[in-house]
PDB file of N, CA and C in Angstrom:
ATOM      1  N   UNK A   1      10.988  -3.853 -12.582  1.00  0.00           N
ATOM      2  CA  UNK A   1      10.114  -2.743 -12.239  1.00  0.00           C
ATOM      3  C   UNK A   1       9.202  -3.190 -11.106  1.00  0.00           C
ATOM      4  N   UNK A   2       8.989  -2.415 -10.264  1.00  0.00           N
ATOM      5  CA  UNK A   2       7.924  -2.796  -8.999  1.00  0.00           C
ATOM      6  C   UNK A   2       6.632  -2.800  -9.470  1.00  0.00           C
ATOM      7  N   UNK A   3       6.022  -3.432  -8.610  1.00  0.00           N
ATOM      8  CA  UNK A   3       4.832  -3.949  -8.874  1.00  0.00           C
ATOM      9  C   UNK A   3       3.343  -2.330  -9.151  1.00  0.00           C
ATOM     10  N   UNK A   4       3.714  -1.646  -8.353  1.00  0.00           N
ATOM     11  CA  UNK A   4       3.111  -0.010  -8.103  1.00  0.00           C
ATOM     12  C   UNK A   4       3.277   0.727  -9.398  1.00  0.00           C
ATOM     13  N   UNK A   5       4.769   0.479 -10.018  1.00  0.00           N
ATOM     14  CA  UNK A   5       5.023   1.190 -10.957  1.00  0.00           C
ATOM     15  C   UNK A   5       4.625   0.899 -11.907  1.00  0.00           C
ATOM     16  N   UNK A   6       4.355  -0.433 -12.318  1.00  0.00           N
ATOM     17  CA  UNK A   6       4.014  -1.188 -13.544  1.00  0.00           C
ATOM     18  C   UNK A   6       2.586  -1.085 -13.667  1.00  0.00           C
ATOM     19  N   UNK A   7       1.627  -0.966 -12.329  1.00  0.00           N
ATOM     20  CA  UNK A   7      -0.083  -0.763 -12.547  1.00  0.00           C
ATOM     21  C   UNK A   7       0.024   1.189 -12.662  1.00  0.00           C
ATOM     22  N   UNK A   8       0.819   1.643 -12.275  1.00  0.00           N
ATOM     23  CA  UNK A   8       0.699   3.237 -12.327  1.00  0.00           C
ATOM     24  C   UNK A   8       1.402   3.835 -13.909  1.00  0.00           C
ATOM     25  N   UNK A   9       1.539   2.671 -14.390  1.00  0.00           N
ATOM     26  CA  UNK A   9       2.626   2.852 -16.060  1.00  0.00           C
ATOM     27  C   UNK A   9       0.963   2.512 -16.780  1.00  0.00           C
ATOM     28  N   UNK A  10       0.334   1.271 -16.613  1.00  0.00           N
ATOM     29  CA  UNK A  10       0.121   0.974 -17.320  1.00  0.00           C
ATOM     30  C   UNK A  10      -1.878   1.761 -17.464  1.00  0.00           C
ATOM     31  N   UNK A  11      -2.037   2.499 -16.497  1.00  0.00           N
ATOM     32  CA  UNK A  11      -3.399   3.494 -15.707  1.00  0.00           C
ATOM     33  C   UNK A  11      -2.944   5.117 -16.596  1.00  0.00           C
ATOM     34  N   UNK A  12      -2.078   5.145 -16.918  1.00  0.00           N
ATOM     35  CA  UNK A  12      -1.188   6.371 -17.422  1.00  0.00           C
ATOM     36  C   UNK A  12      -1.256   6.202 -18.504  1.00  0.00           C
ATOM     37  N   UNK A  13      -0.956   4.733 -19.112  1.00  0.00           N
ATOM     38  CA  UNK A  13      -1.210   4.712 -20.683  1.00  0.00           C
ATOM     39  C   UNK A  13      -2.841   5.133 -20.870  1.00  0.00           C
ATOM     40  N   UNK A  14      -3.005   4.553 -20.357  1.00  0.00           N
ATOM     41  CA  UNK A  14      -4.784   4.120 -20.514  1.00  0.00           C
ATOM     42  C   UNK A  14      -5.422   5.448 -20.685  1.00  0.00           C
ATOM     43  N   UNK A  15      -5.296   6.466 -19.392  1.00  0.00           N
ATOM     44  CA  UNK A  15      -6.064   8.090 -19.521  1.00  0.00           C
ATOM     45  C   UNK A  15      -4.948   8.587 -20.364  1.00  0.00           C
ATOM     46  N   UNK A  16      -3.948   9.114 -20.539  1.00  0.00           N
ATOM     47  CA  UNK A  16      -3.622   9.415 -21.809  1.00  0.00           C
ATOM     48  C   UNK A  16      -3.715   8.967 -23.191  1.00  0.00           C
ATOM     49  N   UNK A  17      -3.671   7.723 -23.511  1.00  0.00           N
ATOM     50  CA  UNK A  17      -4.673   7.154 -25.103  1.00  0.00           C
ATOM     51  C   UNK A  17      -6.401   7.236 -24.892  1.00  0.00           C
ATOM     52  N   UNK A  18      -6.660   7.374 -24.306  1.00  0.00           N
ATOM     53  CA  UNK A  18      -7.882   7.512 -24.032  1.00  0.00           C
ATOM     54  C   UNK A  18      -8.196   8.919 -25.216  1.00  0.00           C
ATOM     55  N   UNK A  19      -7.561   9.749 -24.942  1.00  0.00           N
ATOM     56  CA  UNK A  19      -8.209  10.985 -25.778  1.00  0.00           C
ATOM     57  C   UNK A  19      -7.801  10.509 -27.277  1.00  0.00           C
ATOM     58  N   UNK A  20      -6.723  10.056 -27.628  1.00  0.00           N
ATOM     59  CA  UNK A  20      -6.760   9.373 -29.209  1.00  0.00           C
ATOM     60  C   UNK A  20      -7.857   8.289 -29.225  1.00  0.00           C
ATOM     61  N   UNK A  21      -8.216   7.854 -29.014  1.00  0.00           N
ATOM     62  CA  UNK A  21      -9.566   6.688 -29.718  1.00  0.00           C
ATOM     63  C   UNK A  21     -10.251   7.781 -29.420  1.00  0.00           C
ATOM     64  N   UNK A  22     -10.788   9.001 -28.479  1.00  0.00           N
ATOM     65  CA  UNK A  22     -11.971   9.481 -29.174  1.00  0.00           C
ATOM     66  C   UNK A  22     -12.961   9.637 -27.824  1.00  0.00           C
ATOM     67  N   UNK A  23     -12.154   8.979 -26.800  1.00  0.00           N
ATOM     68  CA  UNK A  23     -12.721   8.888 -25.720  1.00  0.00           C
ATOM     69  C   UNK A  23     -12.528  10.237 -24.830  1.00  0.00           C
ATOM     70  N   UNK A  24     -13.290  11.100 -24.367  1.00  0.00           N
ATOM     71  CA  UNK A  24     -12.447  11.949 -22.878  1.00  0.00           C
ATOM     72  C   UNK A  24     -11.343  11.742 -21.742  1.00  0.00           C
ATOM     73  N   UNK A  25     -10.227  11.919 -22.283  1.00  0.00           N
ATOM     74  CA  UNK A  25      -9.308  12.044 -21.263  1.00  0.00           C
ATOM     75  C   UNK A  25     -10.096  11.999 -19.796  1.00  0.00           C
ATOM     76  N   UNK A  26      -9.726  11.308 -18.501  1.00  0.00           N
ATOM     77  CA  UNK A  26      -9.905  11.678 -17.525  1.00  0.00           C
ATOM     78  C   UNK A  26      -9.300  13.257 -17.254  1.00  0.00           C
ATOM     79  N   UNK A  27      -9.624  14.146 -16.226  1.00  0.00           N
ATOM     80  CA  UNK A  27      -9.655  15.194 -15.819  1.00  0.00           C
ATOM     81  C   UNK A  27      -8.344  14.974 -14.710  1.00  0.00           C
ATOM     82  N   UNK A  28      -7.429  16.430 -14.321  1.00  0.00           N
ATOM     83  CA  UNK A  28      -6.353  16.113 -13.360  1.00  0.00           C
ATOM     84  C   UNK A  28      -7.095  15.555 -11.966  1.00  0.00           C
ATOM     85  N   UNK A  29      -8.347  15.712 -11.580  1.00  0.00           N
ATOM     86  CA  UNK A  29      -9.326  15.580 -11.036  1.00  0.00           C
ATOM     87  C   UNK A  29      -9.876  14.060 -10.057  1.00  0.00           C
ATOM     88  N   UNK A  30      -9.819  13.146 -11.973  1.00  0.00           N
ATOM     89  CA  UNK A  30     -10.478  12.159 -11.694  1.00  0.00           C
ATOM     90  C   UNK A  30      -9.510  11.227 -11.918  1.00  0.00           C
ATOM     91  N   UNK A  31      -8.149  11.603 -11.993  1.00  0.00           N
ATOM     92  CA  UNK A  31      -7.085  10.440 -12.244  1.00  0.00           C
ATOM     93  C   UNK A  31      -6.565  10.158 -10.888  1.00  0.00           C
ATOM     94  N   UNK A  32      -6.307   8.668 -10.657  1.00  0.00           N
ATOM     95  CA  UNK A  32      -5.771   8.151  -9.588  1.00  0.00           C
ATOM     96  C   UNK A  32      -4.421   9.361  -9.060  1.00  0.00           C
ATOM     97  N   UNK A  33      -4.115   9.062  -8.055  1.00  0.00           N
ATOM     98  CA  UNK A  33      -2.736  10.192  -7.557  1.00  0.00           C
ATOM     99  C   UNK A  33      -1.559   9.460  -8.743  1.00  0.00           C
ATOM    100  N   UNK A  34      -1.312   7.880  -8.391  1.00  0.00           N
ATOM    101  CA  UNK A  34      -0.304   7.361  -8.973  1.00  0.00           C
ATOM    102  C   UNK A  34       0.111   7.479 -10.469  1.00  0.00           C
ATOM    103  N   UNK A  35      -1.367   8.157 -11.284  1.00  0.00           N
ATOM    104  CA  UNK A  35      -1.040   8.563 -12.230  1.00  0.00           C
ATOM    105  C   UNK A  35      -1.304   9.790 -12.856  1.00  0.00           C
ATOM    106  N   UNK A  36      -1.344  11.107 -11.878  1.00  0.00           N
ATOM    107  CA  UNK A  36      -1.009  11.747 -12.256  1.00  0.00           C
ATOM    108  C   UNK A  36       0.504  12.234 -11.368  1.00  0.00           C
ATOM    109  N   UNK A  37       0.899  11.278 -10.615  1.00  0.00           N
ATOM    110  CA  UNK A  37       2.441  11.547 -10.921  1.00  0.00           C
ATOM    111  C   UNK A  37       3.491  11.350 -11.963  1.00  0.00           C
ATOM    112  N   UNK A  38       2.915   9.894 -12.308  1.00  0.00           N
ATOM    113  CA  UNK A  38       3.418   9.337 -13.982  1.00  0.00           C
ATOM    114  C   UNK A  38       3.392  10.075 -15.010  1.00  0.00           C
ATOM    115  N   UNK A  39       2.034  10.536 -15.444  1.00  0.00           N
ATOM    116  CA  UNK A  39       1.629  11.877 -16.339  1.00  0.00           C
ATOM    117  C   UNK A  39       2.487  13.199 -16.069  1.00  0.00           C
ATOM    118  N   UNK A  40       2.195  13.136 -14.865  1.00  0.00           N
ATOM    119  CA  UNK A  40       3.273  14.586 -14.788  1.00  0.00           C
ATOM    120  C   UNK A  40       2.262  15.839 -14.321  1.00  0.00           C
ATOM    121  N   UNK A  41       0.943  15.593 -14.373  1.00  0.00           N
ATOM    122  CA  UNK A  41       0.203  16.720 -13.938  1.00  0.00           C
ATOM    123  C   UNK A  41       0.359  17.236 -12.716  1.00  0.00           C
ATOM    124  N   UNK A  42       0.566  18.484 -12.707  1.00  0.00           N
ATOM    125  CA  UNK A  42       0.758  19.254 -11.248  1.00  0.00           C
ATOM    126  C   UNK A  42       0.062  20.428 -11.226  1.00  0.00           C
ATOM    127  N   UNK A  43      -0.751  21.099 -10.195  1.00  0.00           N
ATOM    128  CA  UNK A  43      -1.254  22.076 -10.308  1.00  0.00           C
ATOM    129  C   UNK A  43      -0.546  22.801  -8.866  1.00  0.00           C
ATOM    130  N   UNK A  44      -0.226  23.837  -9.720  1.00  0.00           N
ATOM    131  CA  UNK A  44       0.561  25.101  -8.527  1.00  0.00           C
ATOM    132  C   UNK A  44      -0.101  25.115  -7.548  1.00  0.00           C
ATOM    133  N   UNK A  45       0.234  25.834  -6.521  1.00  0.00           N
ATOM    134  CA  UNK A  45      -0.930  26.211  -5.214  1.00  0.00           C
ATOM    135  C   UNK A  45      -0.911  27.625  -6.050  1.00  0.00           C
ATOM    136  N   UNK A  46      -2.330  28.056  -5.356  1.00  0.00           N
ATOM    137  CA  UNK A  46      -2.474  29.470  -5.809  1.00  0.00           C
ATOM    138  C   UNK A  46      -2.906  30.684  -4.420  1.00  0.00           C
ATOM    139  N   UNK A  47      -2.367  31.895  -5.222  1.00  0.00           N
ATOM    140  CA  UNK A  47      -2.697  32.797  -3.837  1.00  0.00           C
ATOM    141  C   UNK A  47      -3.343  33.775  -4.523  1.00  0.00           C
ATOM    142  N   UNK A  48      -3.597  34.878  -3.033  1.00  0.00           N
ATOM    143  CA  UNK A  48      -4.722  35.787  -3.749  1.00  0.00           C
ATOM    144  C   UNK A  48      -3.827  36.850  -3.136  1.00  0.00           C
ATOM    145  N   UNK A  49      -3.676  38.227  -3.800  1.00  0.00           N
ATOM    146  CA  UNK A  49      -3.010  39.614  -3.059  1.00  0.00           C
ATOM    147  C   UNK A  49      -3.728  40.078  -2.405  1.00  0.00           C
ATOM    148  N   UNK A  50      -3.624  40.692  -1.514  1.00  0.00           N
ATOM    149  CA  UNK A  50      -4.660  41.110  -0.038  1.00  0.00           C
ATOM    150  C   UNK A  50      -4.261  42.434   0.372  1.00  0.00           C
ATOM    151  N   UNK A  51      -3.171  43.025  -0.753  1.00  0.00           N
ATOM    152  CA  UNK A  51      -2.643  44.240  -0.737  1.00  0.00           C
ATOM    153  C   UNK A  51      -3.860  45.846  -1.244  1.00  0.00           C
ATOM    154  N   UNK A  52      -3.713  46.539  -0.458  1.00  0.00           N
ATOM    155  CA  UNK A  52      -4.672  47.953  -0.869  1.00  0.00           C
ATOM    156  C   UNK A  52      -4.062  48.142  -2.289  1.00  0.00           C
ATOM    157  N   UNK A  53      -2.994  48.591  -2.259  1.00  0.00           N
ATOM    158  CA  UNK A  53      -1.931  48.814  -3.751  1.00  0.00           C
ATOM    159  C   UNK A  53      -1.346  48.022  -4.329  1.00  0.00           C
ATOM    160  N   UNK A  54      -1.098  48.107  -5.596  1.00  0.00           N
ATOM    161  CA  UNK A  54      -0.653  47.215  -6.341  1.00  0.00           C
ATOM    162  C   UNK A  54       0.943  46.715  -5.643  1.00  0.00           C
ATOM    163  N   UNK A  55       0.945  45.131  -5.678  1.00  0.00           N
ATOM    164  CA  UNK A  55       1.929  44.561  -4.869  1.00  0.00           C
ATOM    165  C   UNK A  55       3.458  44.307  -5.862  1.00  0.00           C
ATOM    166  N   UNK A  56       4.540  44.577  -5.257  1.00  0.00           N
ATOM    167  CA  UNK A  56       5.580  44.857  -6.245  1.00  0.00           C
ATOM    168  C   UNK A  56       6.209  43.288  -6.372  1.00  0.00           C
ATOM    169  N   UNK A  57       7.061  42.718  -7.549  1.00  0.00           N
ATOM    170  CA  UNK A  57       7.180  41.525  -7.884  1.00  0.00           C
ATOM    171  C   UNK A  57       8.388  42.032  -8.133  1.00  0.00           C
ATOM    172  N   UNK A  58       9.260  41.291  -7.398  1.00  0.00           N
ATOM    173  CA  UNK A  58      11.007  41.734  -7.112  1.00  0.00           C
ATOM    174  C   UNK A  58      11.713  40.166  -7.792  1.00  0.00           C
ATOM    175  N   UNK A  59      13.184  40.381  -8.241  1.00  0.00           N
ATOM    176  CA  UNK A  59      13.597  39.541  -8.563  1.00  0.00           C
ATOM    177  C   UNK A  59      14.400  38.727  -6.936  1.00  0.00           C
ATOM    178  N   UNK A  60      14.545  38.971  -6.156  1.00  0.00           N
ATOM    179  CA  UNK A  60      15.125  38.763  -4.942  1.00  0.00           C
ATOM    180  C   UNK A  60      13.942  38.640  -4.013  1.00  0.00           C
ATOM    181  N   UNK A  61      13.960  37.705  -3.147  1.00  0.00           N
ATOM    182  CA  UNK A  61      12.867  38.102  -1.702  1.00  0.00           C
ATOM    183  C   UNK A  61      13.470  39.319  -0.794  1.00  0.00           C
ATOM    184  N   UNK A  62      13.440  40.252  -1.614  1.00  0.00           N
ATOM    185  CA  UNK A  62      13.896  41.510  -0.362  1.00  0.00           C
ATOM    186  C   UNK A  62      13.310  42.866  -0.697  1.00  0.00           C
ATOM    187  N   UNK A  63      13.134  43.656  -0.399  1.00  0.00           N
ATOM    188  CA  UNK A  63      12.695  44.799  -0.932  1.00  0.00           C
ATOM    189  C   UNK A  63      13.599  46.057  -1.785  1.00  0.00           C
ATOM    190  N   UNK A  64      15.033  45.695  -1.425  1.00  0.00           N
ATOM    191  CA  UNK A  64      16.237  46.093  -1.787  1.00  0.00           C
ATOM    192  C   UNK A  64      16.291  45.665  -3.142  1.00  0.00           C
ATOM    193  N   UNK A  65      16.023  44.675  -3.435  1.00  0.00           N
ATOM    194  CA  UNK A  65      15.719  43.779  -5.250  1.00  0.00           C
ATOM    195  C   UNK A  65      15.007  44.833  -6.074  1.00  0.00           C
ATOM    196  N   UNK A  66      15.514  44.576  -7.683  1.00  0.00           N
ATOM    197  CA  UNK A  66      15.174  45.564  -8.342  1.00  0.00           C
ATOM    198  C   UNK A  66      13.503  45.134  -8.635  1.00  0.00           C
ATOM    199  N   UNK A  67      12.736  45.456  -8.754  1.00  0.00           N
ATOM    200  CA  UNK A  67      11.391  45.670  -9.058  1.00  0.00           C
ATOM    201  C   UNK A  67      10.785  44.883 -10.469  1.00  0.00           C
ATOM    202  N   UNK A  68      10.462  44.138 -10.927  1.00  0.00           N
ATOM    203  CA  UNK A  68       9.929  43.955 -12.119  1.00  0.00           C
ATOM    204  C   UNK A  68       8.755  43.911 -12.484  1.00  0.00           C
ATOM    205  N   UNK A  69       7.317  44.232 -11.921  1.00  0.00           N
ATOM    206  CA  UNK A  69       6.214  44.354 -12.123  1.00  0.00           C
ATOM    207  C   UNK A  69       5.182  44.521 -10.881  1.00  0.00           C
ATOM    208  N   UNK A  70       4.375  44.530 -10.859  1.00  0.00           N
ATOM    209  CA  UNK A  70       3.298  44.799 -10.190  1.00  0.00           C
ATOM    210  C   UNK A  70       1.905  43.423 -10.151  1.00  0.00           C
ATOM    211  N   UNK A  71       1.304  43.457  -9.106  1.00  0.00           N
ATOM    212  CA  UNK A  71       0.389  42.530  -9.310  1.00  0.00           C
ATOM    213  C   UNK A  71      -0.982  43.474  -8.409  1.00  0.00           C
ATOM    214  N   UNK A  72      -1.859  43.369  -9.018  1.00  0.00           N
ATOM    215  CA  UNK A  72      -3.189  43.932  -8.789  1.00  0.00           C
ATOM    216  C   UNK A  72      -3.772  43.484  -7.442  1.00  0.00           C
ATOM    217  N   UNK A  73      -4.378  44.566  -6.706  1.00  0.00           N
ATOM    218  CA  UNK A  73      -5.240  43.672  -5.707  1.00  0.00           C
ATOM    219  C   UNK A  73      -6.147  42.445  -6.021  1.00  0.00           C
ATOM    220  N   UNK A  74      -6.319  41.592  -5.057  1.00  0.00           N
ATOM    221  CA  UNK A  74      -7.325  40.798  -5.795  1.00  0.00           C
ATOM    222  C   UNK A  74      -6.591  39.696  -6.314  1.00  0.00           C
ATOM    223  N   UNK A  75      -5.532  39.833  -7.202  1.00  0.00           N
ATOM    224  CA  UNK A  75      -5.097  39.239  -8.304  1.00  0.00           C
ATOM    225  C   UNK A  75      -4.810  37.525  -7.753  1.00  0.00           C
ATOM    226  N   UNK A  76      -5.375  36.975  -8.520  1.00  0.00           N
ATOM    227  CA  UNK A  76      -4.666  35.557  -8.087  1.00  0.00           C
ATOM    228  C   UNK A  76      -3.650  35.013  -9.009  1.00  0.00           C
ATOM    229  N   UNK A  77      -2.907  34.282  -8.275  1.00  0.00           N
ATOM    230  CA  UNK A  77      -1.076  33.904  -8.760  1.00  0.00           C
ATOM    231  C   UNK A  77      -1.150  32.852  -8.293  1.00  0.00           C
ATOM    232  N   UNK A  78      -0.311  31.938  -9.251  1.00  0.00           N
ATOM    233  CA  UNK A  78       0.723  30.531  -8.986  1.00  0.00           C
ATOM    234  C   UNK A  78       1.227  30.971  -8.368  1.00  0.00           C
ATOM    235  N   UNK A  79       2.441  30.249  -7.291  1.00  0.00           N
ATOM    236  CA  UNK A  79       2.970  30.136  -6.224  1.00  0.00           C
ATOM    237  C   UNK A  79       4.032  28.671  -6.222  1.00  0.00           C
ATOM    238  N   UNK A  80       5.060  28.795  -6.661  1.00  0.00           N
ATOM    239  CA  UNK A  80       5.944  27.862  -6.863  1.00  0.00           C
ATOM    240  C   UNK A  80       6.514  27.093  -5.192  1.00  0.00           C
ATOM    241  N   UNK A  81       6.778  28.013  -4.521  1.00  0.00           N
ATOM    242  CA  UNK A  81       7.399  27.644  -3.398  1.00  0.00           C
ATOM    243  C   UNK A  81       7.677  28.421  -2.396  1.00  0.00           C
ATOM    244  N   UNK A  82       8.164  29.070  -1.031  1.00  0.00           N
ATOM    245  CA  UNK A  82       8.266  29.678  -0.562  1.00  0.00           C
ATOM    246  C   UNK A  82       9.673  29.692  -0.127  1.00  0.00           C
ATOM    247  N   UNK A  83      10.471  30.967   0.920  1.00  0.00           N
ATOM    248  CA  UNK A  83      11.792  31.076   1.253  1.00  0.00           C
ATOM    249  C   UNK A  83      11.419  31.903   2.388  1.00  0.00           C
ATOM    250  N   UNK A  84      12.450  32.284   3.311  1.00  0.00           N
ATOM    251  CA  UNK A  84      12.461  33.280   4.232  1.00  0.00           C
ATOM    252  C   UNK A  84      13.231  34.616   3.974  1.00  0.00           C
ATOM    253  N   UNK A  85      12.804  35.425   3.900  1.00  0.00           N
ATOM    254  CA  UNK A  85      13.486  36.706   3.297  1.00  0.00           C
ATOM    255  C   UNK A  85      13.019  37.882   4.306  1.00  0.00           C
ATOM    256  N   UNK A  86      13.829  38.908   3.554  1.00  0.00           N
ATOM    257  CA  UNK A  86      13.239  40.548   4.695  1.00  0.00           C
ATOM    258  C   UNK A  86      12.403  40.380   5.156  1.00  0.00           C
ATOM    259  N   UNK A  87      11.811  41.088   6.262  1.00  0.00           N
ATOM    260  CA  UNK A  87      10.990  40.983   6.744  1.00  0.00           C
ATOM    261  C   UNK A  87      10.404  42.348   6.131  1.00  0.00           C
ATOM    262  N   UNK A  88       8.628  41.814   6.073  1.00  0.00           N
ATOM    263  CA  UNK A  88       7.783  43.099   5.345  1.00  0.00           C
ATOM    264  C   UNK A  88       6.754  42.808   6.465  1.00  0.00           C
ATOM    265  N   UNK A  89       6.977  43.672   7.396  1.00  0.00           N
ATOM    266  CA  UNK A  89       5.893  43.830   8.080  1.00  0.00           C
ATOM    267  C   UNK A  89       5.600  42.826   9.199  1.00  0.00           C
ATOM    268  N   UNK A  90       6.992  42.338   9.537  1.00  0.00           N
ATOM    269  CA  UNK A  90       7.091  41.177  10.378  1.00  0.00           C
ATOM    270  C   UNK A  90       6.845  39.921   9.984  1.00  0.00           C
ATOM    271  N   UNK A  91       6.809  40.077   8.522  1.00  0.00           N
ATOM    272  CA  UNK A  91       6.239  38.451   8.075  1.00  0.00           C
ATOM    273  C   UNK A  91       7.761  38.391   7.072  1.00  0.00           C
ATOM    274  N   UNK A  92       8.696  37.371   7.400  1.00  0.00           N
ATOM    275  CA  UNK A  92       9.819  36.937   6.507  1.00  0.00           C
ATOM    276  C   UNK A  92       9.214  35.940   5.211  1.00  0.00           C
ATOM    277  N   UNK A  93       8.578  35.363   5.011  1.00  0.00           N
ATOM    278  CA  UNK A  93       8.175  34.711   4.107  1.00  0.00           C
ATOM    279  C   UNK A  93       8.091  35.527   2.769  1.00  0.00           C
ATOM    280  N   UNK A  94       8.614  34.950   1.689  1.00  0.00           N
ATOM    281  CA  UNK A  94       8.049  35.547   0.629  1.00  0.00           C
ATOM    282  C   UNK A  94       7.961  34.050  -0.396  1.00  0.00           C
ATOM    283  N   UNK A  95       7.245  34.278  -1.541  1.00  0.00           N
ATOM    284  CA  UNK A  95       6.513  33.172  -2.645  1.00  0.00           C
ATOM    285  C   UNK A  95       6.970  33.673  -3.777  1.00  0.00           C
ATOM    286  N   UNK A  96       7.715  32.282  -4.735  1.00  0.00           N
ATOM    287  CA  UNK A  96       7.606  32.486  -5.860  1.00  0.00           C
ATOM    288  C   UNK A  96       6.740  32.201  -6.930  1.00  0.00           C
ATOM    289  N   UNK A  97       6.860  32.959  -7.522  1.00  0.00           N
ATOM    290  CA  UNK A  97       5.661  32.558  -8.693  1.00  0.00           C
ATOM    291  C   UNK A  97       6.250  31.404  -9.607  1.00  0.00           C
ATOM    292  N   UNK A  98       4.904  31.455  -9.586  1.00  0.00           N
ATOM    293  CA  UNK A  98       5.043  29.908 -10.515  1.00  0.00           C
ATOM    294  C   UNK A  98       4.852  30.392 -12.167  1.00  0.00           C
ATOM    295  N   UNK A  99       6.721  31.110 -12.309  1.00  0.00           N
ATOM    296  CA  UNK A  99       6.617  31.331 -13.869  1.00  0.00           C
ATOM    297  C   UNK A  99       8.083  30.568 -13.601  1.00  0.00           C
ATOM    298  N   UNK A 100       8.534  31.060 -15.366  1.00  0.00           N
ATOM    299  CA  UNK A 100       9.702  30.144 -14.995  1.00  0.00           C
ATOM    300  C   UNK A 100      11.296  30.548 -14.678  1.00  0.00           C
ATOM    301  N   UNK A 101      11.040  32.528 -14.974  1.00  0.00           N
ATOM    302  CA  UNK A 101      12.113  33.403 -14.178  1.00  0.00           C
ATOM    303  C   UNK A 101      11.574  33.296 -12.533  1.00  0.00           C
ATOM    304  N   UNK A 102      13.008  33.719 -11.608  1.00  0.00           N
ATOM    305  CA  UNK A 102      12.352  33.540 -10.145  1.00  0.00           C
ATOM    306  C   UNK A 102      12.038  34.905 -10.144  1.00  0.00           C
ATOM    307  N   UNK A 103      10.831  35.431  -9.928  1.00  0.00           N
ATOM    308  CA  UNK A 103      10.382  36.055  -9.091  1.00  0.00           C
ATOM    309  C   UNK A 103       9.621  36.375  -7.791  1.00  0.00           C
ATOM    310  N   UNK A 104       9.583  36.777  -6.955  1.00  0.00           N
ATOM    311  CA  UNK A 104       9.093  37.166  -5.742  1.00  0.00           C
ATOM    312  C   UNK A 104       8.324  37.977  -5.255  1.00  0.00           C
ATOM    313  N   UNK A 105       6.968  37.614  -4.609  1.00  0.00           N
ATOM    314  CA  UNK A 105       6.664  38.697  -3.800  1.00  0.00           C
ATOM    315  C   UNK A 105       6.440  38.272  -2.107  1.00  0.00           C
ATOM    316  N   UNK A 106       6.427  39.486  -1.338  1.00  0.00           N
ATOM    317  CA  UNK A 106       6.454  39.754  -0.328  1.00  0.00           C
ATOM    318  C   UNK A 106       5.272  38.409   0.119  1.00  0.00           C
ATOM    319  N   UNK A 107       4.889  37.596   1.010  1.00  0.00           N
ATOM    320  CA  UNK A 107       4.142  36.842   2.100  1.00  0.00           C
ATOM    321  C   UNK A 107       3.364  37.545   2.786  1.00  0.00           C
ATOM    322  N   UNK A 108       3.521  38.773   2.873  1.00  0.00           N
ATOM    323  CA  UNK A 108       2.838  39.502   3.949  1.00  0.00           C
ATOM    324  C   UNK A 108       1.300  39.997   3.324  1.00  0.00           C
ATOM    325  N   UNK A 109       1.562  39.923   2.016  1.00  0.00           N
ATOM    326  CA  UNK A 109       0.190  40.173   0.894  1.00  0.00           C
ATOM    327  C   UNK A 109      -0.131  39.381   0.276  1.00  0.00           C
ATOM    328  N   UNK A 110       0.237  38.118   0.226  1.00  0.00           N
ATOM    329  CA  UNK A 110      -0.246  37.074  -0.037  1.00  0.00           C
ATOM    330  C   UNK A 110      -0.905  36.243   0.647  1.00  0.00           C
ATOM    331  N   UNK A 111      -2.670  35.718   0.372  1.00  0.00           N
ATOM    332  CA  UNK A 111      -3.136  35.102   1.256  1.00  0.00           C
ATOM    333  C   UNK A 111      -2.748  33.237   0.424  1.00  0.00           C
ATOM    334  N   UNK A 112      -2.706  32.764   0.972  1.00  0.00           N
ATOM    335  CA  UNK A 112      -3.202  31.067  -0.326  1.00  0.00           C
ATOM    336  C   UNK A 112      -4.226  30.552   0.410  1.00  0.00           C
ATOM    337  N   UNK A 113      -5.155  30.494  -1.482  1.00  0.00           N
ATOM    338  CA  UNK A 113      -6.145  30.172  -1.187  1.00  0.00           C
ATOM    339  C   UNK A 113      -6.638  28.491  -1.138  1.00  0.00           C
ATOM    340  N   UNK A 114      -5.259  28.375  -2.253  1.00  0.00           N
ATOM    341  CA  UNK A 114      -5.768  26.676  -2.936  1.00  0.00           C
ATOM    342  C   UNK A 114      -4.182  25.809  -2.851  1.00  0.00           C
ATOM    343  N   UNK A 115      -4.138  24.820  -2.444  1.00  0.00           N
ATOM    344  CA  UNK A 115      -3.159  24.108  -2.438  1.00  0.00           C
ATOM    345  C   UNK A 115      -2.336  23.856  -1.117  1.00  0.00           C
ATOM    346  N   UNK A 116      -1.180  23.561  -0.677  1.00  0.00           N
ATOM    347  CA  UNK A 116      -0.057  23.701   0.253  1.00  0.00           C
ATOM    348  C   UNK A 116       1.197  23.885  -0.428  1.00  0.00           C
ATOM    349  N   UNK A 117       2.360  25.205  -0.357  1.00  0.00           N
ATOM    350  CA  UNK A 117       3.109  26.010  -0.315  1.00  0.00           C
ATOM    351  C   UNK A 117       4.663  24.989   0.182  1.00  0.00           C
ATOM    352  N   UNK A 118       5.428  24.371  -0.821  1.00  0.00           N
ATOM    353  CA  UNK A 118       6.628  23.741  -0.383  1.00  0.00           C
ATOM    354  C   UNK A 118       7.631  24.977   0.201  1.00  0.00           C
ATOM    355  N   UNK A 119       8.772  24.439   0.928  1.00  0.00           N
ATOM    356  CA  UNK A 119       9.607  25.205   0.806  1.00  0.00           C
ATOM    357  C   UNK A 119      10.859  24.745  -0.396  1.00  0.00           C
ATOM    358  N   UNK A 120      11.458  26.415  -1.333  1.00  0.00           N
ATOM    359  CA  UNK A 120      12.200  25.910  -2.277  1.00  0.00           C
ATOM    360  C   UNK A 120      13.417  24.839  -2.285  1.00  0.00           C
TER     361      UNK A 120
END
């Protein structure tokens, strides 16, 4: 085992037993990067809808895709990853949510507020 992996194994034990003796877990926050890759903690990027009307959540990035819900102005969403799809308004981008069916909405109403946006 490399030398990185074995101090990032053994920083991982440590804030995770930490909350069994009684102690406070470190926060996703206050843990080194190297271990919250070990741990596994990930926090989505998140976006905000910037749409007047409620924004439609398609199973496809296209508008042709059948429809499965709605998301509120305002509303803030996980954001799994992005793709290039129809264009809505001159913007091809669309974002999936960060559930664990793919769904999609349009880029063009999505602002992000928190994080950076992979492509899928």
């Amino acid at each position: 085992m490399k030398q990185h992996h074995k101090v990032a194994a053994v920083l991982a034990s440590a804030v995770v037993g930490a909350g069994a003796l009684g102690v406070p877990a470190a926060s996703a926050a206050e843990r080194p990067a190297a271990v919250q890759h070990v741990v596994g903690t990930y926090a989505l990027p998140k976006g905000k809808v910037i749409s007047r009307h409620r924004l439609a959540i398609r199973l496809r990035p296209t508008t042709r895709s059948k429809k499965v819900g709605s998301l509120r102005p305002g509303a803030i969403v996980d954001i799994k990853c992005w793709v290039n799809g129809q264009s809505v308004g001159g913007v091809r981008r669309w974002y999936r949510l960060g559930i664990s069916t793919p769904e999609w909405v349009s880029g063009r109403y999505i602002k992000i507020i928190k994080g950076r946006v992979t492509h899928c």
